[in-house]
Protein backbone atom coordinates (compact mmCIF):
# COMPACT_ATOMS: atom_id res chain seq x y z
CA UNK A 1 0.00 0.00 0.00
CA UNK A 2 1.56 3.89 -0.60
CA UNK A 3 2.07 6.25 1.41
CA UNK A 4 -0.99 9.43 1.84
CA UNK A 5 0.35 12.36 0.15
CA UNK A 6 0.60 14.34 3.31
CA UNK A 7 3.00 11.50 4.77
CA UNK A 8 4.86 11.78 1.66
CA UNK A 9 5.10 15.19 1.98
CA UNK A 10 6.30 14.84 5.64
CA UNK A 11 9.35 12.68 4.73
CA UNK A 12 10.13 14.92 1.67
CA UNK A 13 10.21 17.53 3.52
CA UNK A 14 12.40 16.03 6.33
CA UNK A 15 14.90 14.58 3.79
CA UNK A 16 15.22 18.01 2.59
CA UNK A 17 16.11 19.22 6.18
CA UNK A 18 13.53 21.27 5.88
CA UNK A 19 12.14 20.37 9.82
CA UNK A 20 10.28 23.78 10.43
CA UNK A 21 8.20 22.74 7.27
CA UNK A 22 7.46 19.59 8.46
CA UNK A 23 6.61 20.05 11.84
CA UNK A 24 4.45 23.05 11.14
CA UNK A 25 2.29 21.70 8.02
CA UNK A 26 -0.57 19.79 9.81
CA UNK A 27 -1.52 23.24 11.34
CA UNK A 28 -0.66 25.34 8.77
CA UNK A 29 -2.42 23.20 6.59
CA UNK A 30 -5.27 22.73 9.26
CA UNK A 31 -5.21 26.95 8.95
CA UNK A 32 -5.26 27.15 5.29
CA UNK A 33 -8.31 25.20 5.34
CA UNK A 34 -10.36 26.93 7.33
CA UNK A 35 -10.17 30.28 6.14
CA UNK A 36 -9.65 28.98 2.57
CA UNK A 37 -6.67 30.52 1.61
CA UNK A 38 -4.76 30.24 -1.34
CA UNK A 39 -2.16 27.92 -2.85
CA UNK A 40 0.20 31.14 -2.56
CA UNK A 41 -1.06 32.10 1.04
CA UNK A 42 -0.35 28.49 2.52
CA UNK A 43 2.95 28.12 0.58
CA UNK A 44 3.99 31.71 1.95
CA UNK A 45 2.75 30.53 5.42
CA UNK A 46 4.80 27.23 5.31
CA UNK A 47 7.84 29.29 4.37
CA UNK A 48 7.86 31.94 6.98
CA UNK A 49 7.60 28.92 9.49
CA UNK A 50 11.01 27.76 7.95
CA UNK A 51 12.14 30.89 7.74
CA UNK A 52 11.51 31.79 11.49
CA UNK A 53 12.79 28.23 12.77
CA UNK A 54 16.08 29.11 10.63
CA UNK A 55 16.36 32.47 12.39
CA UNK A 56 15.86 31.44 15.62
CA UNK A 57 18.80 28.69 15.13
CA UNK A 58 20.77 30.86 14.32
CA UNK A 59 20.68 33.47 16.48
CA UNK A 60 20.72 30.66 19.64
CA UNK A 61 24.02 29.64 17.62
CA UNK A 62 25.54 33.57 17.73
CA UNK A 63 24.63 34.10 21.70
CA UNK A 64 26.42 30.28 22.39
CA UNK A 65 29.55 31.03 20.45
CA UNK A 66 29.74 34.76 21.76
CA UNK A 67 28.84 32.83 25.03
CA UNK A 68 26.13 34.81 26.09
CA UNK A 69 23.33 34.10 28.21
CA UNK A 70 19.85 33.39 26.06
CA UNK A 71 18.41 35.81 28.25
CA UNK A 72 21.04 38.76 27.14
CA UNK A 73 19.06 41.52 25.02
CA UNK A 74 21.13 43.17 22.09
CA UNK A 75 21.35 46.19 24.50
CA UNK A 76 23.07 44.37 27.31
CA UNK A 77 25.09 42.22 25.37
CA UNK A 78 27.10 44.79 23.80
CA UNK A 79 27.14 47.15 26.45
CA UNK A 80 24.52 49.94 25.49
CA UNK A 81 23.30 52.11 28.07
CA UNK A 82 19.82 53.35 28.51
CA UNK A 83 21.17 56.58 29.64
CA UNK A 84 22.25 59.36 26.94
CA UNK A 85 25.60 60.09 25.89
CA UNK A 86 27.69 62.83 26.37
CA UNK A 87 27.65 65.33 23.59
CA UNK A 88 31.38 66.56 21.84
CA UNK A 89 30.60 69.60 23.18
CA UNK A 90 29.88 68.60 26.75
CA UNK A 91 32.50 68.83 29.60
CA UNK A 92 32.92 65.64 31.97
């Protein structure tokens, strides 16, 4: 017996290391349905879940080499102040 075409679709997906894809289709797909979008407004949907997933994995990847904590904001991690700088002009 073959495979359904959404389990096809799964492993395709998965051989392509394309993970974000394949664990976010069911509910994208799920989504799509019911408020019967397009081919082009699933597809874009499916993509942007990639497209986050890749993101995220990489910026966890820059804050482990630079070893800094995950809970670090870009402000604190390279040593911005909240406070405003002095001017040129301005004496110490």
């Amino acid at each position: 017996m073959s495979q359904l075409p959404i389990e096809t679709l799964l492993q395709n997906l998965r051989h392509l290391r394309l993970k974000d894809m394949a664990d976010h289709l069911p509910n994208i797909l799920d989504e799509a349905q019911k408020q019967r979008q397009g081919h082009l407004g699933f597809l874009s949907s499916l993509l942007e879940a990639q497209l986050q997933g890749a993101q995220q994995r990489s910026l966890n990847q820059r804050l482990k080499k630079g070893c800094f904590s995950s809970s670090m904001t870009s402000k604190t991690s390279i040593g911005i102040s909240s406070r405003p700088s002095r001017g040129a002009s301005e004496k110490p």
